[in-house]
N, C-alpha and C. Protein backbone atom coordinates (compact mmCIF):
# COMPACT_ATOMS: atom_id res chain seq x y z
N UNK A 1 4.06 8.07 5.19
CA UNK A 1 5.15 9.04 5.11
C UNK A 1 6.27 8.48 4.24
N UNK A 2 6.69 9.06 3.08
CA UNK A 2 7.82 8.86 2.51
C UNK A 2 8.93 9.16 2.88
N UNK A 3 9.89 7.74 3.19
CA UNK A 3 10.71 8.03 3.19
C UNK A 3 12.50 8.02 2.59
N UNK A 4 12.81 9.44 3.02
CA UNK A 4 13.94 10.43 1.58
C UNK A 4 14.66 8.95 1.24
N UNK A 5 15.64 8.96 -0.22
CA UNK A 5 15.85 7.75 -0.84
C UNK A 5 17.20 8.49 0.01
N UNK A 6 18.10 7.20 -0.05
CA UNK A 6 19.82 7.79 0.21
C UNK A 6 20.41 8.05 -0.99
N UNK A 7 21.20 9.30 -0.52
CA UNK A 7 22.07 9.20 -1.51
C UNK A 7 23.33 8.62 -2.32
N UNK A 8 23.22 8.88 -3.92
CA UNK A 8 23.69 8.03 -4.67
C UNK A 8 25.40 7.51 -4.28
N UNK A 9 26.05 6.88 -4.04
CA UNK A 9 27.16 6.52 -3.64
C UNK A 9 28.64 7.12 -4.72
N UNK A 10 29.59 8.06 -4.34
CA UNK A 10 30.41 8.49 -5.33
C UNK A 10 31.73 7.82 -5.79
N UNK A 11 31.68 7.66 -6.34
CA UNK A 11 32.85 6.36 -7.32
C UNK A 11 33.96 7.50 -7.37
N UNK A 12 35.64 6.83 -7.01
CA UNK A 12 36.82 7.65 -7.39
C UNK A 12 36.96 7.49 -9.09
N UNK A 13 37.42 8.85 -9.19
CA UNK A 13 37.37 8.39 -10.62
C UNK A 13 38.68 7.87 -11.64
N UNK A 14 38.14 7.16 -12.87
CA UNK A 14 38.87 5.76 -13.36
C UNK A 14 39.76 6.98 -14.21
N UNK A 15 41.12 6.70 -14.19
CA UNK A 15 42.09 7.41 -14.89
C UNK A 15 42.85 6.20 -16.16
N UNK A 16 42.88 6.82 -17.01
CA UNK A 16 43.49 5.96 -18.04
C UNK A 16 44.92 7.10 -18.70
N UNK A 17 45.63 6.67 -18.83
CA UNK A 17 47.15 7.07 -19.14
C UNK A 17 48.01 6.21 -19.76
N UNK A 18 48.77 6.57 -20.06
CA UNK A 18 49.75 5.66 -21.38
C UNK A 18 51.01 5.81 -20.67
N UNK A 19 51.29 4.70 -20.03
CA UNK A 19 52.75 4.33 -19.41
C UNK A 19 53.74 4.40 -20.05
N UNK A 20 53.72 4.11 -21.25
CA UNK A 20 55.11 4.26 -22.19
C UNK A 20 54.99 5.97 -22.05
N UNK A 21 54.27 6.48 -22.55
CA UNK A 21 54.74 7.88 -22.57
C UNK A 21 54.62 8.63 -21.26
N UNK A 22 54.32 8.22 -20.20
CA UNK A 22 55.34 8.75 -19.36
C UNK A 22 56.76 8.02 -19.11
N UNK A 23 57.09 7.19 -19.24
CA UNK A 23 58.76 6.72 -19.54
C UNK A 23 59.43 7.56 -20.12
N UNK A 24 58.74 7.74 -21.60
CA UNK A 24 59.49 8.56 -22.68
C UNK A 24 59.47 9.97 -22.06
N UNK A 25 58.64 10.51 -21.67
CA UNK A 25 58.54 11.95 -20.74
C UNK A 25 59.33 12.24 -19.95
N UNK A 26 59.67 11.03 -19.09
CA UNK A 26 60.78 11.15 -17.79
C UNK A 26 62.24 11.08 -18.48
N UNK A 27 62.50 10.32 -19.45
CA UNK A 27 63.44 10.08 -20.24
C UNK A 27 63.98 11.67 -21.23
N UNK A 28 63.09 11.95 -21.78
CA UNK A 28 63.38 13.04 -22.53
C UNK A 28 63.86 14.85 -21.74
N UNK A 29 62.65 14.54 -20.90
CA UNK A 29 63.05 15.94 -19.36
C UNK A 29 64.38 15.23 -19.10
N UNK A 30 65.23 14.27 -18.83
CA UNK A 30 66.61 13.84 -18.00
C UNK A 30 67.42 14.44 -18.99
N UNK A 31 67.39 14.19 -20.27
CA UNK A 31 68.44 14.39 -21.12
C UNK A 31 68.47 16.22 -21.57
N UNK A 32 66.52 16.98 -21.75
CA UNK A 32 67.16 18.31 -21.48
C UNK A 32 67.76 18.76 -20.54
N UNK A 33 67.46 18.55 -19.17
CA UNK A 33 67.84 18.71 -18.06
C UNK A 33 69.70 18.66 -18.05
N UNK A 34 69.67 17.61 -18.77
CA UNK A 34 71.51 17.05 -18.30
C UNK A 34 72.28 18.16 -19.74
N UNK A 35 71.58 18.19 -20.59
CA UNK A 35 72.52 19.21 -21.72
C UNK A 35 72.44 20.49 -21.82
N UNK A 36 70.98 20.49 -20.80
CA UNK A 36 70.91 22.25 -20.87
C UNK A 36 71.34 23.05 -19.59
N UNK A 37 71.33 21.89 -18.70
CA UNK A 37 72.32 22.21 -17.60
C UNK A 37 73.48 22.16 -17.83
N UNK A 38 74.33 21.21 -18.64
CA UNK A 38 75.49 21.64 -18.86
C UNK A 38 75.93 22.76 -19.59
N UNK A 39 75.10 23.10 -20.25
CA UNK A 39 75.72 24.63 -21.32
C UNK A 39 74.88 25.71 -20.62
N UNK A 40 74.26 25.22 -19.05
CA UNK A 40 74.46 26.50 -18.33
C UNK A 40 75.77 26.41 -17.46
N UNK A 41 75.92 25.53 -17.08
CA UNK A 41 77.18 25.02 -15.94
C UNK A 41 78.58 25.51 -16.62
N UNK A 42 78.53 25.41 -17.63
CA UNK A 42 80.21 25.11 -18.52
C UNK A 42 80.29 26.19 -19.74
N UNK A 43 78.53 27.06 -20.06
CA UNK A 43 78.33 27.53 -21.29
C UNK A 43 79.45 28.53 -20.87
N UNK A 44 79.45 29.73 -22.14
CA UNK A 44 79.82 31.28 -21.66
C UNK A 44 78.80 32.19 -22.46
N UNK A 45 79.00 33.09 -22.59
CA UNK A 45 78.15 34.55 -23.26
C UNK A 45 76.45 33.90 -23.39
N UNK A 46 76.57 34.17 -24.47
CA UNK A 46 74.74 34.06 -25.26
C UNK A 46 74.35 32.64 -25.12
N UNK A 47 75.64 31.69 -25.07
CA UNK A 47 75.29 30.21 -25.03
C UNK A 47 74.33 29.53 -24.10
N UNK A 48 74.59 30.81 -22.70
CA UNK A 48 74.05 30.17 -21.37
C UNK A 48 72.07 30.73 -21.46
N UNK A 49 72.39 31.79 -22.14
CA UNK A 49 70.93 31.81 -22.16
C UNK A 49 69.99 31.16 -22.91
N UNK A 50 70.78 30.88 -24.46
CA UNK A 50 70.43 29.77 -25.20
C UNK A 50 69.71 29.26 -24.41
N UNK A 51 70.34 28.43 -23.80
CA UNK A 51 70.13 26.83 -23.26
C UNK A 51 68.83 27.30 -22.46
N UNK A 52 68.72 28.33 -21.61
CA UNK A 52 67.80 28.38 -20.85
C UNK A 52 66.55 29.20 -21.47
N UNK A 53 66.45 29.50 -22.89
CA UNK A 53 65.50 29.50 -23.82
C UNK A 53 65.37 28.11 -24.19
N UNK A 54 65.85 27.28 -24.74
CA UNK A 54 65.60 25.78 -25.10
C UNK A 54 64.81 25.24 -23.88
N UNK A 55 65.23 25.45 -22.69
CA UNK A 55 64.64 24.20 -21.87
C UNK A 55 63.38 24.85 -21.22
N UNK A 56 63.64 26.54 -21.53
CA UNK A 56 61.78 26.63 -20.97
C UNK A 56 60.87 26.47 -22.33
N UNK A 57 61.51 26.55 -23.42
CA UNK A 57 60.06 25.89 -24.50
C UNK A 57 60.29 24.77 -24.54
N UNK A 58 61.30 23.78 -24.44
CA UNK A 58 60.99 21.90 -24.70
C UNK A 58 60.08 21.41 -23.08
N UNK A 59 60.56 21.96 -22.19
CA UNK A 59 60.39 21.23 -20.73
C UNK A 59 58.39 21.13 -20.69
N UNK A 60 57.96 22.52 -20.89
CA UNK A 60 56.77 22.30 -21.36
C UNK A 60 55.73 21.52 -22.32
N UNK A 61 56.51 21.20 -23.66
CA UNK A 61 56.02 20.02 -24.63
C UNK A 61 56.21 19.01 -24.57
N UNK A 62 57.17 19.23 -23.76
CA UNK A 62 57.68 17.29 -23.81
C UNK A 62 56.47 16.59 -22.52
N UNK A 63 56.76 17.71 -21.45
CA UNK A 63 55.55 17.33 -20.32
C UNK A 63 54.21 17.48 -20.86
N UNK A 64 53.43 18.09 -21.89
CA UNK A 64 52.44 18.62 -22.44
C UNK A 64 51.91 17.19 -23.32
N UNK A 65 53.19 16.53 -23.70
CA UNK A 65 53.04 15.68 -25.05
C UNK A 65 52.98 13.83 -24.32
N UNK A 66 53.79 13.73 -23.05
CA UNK A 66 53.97 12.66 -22.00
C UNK A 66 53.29 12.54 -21.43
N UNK A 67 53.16 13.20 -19.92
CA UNK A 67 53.31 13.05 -18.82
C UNK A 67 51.43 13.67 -18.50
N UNK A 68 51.44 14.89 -19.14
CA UNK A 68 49.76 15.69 -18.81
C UNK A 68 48.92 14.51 -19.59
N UNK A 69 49.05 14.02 -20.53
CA UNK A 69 47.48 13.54 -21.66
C UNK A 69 46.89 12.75 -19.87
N UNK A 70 46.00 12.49 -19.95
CA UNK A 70 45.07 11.67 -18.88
C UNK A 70 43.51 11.71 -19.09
N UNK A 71 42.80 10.81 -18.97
CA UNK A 71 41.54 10.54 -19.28
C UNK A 71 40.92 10.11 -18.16
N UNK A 72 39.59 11.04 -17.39
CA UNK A 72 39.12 10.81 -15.74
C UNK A 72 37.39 10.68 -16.00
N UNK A 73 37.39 9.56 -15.72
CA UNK A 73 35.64 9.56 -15.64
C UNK A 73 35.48 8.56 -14.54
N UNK A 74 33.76 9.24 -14.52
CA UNK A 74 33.31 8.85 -12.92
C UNK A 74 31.66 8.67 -13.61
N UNK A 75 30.89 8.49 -12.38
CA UNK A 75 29.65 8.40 -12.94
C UNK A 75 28.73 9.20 -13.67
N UNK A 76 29.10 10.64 -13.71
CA UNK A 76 28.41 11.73 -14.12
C UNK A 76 29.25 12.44 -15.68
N UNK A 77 31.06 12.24 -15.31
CA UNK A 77 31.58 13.15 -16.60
C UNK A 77 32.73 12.56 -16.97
N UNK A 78 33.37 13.03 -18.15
CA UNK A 78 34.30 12.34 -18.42
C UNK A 78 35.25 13.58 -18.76
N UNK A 79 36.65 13.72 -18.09
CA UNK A 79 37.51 15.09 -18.39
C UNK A 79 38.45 14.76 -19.17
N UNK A 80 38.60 15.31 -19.93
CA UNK A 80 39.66 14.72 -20.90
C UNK A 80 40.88 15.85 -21.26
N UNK A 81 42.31 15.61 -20.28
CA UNK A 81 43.34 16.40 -20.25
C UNK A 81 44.26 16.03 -21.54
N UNK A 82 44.26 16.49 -22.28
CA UNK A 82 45.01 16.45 -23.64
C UNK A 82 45.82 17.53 -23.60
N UNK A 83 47.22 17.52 -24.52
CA UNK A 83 48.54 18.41 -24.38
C UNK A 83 47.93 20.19 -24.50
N UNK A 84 47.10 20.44 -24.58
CA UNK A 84 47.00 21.85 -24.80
C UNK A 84 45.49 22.50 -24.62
N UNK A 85 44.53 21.45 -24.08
CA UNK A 85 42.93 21.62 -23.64
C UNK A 85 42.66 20.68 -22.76
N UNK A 86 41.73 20.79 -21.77
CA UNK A 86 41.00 20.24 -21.04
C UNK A 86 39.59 20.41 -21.29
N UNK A 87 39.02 18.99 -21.11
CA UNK A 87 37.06 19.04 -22.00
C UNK A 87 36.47 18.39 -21.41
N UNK A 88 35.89 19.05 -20.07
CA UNK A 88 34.51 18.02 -19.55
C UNK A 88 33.55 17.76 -20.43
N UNK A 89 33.00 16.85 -20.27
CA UNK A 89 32.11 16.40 -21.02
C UNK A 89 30.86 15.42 -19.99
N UNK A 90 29.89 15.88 -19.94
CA UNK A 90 28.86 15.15 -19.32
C UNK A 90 28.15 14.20 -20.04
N UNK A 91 28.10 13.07 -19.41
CA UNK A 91 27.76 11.75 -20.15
C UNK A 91 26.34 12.13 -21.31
N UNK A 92 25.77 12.98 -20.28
CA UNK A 92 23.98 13.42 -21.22
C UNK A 92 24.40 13.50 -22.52
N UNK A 93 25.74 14.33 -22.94
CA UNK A 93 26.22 15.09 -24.14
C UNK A 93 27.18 13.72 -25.01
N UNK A 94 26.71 13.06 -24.42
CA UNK A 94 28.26 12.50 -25.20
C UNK A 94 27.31 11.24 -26.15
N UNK A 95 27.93 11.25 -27.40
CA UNK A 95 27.07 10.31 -28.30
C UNK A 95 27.54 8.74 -28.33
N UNK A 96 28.84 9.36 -28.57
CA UNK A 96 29.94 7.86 -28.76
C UNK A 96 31.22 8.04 -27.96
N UNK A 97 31.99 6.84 -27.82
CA UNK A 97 32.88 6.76 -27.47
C UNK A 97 33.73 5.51 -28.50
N UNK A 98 34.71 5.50 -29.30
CA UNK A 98 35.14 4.78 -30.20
C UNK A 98 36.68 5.04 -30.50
N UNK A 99 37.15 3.66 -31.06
CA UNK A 99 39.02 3.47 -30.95
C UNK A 99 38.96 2.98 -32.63
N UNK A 100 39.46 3.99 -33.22
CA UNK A 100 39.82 3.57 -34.50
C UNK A 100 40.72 3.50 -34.94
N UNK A 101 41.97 4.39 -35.77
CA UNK A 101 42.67 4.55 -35.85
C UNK A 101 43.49 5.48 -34.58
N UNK A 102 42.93 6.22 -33.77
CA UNK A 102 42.79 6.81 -32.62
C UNK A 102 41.77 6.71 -31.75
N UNK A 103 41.64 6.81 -30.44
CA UNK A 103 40.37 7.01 -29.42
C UNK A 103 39.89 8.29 -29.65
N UNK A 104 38.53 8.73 -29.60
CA UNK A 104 37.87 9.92 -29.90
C UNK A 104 36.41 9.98 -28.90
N UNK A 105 36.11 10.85 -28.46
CA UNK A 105 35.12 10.58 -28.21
C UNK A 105 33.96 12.04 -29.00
N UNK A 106 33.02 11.52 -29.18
CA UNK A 106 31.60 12.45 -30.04
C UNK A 106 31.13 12.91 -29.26
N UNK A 107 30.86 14.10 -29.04
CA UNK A 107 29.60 15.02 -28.32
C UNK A 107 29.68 16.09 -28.62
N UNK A 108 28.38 16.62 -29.13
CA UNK A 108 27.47 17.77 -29.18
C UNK A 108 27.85 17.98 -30.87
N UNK A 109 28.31 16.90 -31.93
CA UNK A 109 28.85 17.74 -32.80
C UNK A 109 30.37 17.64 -33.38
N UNK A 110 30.83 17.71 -32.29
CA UNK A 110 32.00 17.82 -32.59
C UNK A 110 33.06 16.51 -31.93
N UNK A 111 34.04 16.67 -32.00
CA UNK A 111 35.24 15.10 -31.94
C UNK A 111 36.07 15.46 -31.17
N UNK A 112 37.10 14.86 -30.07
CA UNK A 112 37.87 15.06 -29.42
C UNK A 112 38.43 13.98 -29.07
N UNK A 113 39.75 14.33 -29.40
CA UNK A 113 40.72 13.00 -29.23
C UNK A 113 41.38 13.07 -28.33
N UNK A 114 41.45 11.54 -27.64
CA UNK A 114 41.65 10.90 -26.08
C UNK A 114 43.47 10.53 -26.60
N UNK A 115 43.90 11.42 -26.31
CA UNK A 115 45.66 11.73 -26.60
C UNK A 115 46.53 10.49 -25.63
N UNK A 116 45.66 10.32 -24.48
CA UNK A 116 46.53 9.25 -22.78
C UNK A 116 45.96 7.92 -23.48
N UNK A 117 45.02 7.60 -24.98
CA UNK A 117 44.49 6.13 -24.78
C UNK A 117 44.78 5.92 -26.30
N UNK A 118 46.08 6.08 -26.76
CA UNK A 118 46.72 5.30 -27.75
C UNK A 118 46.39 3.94 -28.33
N UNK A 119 46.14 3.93 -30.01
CA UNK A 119 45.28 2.88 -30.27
C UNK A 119 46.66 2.06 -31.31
N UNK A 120 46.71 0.85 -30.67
CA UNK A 120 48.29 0.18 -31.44
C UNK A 120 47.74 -0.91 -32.24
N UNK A 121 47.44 -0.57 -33.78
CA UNK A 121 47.15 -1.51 -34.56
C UNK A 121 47.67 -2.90 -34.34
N UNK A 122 48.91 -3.17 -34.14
CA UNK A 122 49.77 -4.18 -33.93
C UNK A 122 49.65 -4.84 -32.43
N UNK A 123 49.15 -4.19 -31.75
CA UNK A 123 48.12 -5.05 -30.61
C UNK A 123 46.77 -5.62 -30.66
N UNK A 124 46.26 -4.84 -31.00
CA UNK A 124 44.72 -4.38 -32.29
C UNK A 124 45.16 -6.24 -32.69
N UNK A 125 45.94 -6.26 -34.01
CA UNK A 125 45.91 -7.81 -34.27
C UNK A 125 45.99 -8.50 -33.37
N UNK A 126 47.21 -8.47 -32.39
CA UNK A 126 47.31 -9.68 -31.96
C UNK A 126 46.72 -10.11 -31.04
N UNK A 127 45.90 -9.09 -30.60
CA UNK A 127 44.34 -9.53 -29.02
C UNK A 127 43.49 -10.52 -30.61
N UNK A 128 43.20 -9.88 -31.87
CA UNK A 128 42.30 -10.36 -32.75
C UNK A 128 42.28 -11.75 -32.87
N UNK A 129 44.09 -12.46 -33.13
CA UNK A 129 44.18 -13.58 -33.20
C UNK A 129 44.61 -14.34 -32.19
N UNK A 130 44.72 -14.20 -31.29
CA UNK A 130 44.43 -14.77 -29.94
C UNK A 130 42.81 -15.27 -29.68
N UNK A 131 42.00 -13.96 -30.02
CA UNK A 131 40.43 -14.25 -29.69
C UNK A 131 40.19 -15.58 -31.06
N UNK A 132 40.73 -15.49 -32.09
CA UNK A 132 40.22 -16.69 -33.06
C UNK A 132 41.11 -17.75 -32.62
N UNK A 133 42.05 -18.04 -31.80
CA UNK A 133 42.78 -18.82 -31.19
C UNK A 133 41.68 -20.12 -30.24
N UNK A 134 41.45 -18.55 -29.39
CA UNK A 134 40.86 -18.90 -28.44
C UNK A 134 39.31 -19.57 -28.59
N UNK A 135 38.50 -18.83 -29.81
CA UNK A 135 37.49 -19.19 -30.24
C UNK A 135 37.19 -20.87 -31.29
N UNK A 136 38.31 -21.20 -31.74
CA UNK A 136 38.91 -22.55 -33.09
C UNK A 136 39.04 -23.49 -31.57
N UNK A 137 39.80 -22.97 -30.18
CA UNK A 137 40.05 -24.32 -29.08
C UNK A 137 38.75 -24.72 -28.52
N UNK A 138 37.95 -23.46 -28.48
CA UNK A 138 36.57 -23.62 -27.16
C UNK A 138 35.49 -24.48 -28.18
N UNK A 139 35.83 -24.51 -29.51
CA UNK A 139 34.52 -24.76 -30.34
C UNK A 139 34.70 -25.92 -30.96
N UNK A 140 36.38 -26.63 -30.82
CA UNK A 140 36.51 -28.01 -31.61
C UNK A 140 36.18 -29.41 -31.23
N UNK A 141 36.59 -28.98 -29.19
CA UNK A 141 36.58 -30.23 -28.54
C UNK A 141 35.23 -30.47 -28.63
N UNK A 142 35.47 -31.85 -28.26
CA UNK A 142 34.06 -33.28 -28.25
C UNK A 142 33.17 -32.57 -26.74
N UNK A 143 31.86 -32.55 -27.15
CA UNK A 143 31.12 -31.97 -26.11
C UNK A 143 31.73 -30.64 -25.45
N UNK A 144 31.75 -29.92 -26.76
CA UNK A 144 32.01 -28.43 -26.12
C UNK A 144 30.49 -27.87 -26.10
N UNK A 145 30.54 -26.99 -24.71
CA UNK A 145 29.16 -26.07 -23.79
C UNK A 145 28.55 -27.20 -23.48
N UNK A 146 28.62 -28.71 -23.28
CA UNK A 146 28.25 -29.36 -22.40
C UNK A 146 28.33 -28.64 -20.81
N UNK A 147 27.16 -28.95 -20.00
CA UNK A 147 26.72 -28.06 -18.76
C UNK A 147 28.01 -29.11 -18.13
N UNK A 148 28.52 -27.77 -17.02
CA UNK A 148 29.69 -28.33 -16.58
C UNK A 148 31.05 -28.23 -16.86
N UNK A 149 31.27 -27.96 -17.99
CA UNK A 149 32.47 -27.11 -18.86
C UNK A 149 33.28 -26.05 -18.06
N UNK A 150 33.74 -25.50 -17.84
CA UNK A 150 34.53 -24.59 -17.40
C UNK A 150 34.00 -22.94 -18.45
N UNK A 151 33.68 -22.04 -17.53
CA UNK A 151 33.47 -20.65 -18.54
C UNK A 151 34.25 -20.66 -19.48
N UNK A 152 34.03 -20.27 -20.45
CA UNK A 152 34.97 -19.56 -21.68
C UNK A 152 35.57 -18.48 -21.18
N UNK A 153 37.24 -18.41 -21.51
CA UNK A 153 37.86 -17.51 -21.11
C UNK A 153 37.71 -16.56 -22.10
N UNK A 154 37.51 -15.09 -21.35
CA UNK A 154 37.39 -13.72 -22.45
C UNK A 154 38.13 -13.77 -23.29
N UNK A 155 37.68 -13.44 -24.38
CA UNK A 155 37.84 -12.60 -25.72
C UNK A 155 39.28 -11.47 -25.44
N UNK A 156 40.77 -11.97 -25.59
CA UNK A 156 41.29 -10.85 -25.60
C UNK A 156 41.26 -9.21 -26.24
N UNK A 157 41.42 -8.00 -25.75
CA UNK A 157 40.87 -7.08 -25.96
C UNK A 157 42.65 -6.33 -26.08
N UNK A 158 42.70 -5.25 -27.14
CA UNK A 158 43.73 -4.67 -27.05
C UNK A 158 43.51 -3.75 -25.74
N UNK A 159 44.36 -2.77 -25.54
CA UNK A 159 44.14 -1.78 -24.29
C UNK A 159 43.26 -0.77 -24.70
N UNK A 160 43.45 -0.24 -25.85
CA UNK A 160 42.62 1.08 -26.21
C UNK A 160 41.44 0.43 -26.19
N UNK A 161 40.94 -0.96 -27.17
CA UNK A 161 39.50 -1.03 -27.01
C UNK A 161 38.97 -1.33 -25.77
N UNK A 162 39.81 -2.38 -25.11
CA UNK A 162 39.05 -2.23 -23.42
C UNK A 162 38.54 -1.02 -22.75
N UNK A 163 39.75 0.52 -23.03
CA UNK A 163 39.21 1.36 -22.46
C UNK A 163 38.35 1.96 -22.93
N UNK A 164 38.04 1.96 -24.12
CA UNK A 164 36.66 2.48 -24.74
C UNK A 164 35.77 1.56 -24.91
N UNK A 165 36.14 0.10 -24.63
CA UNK A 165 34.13 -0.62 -23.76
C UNK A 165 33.99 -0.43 -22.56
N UNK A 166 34.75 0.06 -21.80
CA UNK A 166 35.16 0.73 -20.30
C UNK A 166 34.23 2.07 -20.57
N UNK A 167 34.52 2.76 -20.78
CA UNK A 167 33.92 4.39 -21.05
C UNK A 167 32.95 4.34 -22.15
N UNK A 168 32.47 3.29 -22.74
CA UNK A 168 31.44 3.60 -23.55
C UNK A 168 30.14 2.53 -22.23
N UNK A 169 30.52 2.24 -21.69
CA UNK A 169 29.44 1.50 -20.44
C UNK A 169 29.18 2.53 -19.62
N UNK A 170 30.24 3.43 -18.85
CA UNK A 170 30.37 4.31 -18.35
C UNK A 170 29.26 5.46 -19.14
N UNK A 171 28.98 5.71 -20.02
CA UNK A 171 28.35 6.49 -20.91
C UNK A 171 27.00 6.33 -20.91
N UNK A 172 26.76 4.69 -21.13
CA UNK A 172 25.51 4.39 -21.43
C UNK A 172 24.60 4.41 -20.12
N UNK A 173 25.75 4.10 -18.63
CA UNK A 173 24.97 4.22 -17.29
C UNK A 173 25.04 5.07 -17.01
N UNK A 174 25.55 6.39 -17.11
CA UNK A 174 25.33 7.75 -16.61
C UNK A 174 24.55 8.62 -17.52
N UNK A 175 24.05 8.47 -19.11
CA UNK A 175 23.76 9.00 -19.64
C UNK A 175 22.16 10.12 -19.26
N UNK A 176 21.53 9.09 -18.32
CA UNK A 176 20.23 9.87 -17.55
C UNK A 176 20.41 10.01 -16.40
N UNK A 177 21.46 10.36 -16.05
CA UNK A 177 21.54 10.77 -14.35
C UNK A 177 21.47 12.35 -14.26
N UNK A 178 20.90 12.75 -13.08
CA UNK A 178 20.76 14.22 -13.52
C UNK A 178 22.35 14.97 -12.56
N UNK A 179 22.85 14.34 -12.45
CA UNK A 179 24.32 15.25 -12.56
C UNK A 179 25.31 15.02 -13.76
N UNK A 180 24.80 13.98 -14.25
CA UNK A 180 25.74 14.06 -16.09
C UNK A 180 25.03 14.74 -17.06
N UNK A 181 24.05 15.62 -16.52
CA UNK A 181 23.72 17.05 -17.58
C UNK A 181 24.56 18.01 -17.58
N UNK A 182 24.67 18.38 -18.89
CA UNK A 182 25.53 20.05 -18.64
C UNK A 182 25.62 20.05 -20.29
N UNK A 183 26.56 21.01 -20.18
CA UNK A 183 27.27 21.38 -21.90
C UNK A 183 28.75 20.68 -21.57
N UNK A 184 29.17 21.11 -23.01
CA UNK A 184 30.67 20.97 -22.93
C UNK A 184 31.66 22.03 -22.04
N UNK A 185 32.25 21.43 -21.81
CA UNK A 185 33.25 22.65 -21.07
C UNK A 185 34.75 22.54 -21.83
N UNK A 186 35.61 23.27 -22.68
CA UNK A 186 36.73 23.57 -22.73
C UNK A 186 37.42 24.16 -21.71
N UNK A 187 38.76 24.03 -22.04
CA UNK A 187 39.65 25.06 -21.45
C UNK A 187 41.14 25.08 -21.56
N UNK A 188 41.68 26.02 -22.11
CA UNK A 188 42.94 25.91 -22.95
C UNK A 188 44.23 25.82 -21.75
N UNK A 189 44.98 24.93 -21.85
CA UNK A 189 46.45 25.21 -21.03
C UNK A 189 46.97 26.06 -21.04
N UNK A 190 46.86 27.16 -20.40
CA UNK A 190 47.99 28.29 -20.30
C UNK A 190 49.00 27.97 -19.78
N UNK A 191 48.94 27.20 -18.85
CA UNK A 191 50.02 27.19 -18.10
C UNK A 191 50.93 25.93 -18.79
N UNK A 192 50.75 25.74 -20.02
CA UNK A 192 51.80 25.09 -20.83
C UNK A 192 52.17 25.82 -22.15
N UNK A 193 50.98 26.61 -22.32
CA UNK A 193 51.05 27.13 -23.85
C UNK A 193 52.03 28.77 -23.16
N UNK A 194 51.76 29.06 -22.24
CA UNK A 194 52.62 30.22 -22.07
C UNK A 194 53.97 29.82 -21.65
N UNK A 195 54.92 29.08 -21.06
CA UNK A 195 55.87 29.42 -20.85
C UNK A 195 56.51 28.56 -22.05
N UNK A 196 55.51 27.53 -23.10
CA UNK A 196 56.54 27.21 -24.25
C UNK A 196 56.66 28.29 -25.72
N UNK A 197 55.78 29.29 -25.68
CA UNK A 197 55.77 30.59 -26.11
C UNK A 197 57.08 31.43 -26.04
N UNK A 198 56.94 31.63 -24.70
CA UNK A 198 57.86 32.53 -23.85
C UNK A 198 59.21 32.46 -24.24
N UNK A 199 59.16 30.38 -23.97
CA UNK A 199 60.81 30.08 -24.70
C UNK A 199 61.25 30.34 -25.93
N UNK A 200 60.52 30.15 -26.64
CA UNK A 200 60.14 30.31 -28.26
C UNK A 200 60.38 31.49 -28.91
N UNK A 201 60.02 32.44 -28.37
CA UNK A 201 60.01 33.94 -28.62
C UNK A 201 61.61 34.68 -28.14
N UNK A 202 61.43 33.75 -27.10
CA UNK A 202 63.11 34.35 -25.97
C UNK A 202 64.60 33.62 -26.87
N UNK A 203 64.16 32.34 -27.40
CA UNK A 203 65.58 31.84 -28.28
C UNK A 203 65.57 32.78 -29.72
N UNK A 204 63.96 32.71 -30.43
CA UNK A 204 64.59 33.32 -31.80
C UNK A 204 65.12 35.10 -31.40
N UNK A 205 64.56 35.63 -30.72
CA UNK A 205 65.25 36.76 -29.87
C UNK A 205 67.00 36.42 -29.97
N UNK A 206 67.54 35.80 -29.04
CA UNK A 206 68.88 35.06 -28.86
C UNK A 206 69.34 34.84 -30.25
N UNK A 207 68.75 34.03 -30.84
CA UNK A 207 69.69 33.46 -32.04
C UNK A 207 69.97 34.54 -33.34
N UNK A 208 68.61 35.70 -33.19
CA UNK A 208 68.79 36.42 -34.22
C UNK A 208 70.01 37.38 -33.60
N UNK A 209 69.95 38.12 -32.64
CA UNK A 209 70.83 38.84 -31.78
C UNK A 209 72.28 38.01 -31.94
N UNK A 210 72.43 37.12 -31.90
CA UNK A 210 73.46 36.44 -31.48
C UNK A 210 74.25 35.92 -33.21
C-alpha cells in the first residue's frame, strides 16, 4: 500500500524593497502634507482648492514612485508591485532574472522592471574591489588552501546583485513545480492611476478657471 507523500511545506514570502525610497517617500508626503495643508489652513478663494488638487495628484506618485515598488517571491511565483502594474509571474514562465543597468526580469517574451531593487553602479564597484581585495589577501599568503585554513570569506556582492542571485535560485528551484505553472498575470493600479488623474484634471480645471 502506498503511502500519500506529505505535503510540500509553504515558505513566507521574501520581499525586497528599497529603504532609501521609502525615507524619501515619507519625507516628500511630510512636506506636501505641511504646504498643502497650510494653503488649506491659511489659503482663501481658488487657492484652497488648488492645494487640494496638488495633493490628491502628488500624494499618489510620490507613494506610487516610494513607498508601493516591492518585489514578493515564494516557491511557486514571483509578484512584482511596480508604481503603476502588478505582474505575477510563475517561475515555469520566467527565463531570466538579471541586474544591469537596472533589475529586470524575462518571461514569456517580454521584460519587466523590478522598480523596489535599484541597481547602484557605485556599489556595483565597490563590492567589485573589495572581492579583488579580498581575492590578492586569500591567494598571497605562504600555504594558502592548506587543509585547515579558515573558509574564504564571500565574495562581496552589491544589493541588487545579491537579490537577483537570490531570485534567480528561487527560479531555477521552482521552475518544475507544478504550482509555478501559469501565464503571466498583469494588472494595472487604479487605485493610484485614478485619484492622480482626478488631481490632474481637477488643478488644470482650477488654474485655467482661475
Amino acid at each position: 500500500m502506498t503511502t500519500p507523500s506529505a505535503p510540500e511545506p509553504v515558505y513566507a514570502d521574501r520581499v525586497y524593497r528599497s529603504p532609501m525610497a521609502a525615507v524619501t517617500g515619507v519625507l516628500l508626503l511630510a512636506m506636501v502634507g505641511w504646504l498643502c495643508g497650510d494653503a488649506v489652513v491659511h489659503g482663501s478663494g481658488s487657492g484652497r482648492w488648488i492645494a487640494v488638487a496638488v495633493a490628491l495628484c502628488l500624494v499618489p506618485l510620490i507613494v506610487a514612485f516610494t513607498l508601493r515598488p516591492a518585489v514578493f517571491a515564494n516557491e511557486d511565483r514571483l509578484r512584482v508591485r511596480n508604481p503603476f502594474r502588478i505582474i505575477e509571474l510563475p517561475w515555469g514562465v520566467v527565463d531570466a532574472v538579471r541586474a544591469g543597468y537596472s533589475a529586470e526580469v524575462l518571461a514569456d517574451g517580454a521584460t519587466y522592471q523590478l522598480w523596489s531593487v535599484p541597481v547602484s553602479l557605485r556599489e556595483r564597484k565597490k563590492a567589485n574591489r573589495g572581492g579583488l581585495r579580498a581575492a590578492a589577501a586569500g591567494g598571497g599568503g605562504k600555504g594558502a588552501g592548506a587543509p585547515g585554513d579558515k573558509a574564504a570569506a564571500p565574495v562581496p556582492r552589491a544589493s541588487a546583485d545579491k537579490a537577483v542571485d537570490e531570485l534567480t535560485e528561487l527560479a531555477e528551484r521552482g521552475a518544475a513545480r507544478p504550482g509555478a505553472q501559469g501565464a503571466v498575470r498583469v494588472r494595472w493600479a487604479w487605485e493610484i492611476i485614478a485619484p492622480a488623474v482626478a488631481g490632474a484634471v481637477a488643478l488644470a480645471v482650477l488654474l485655467a478657471v482661475g
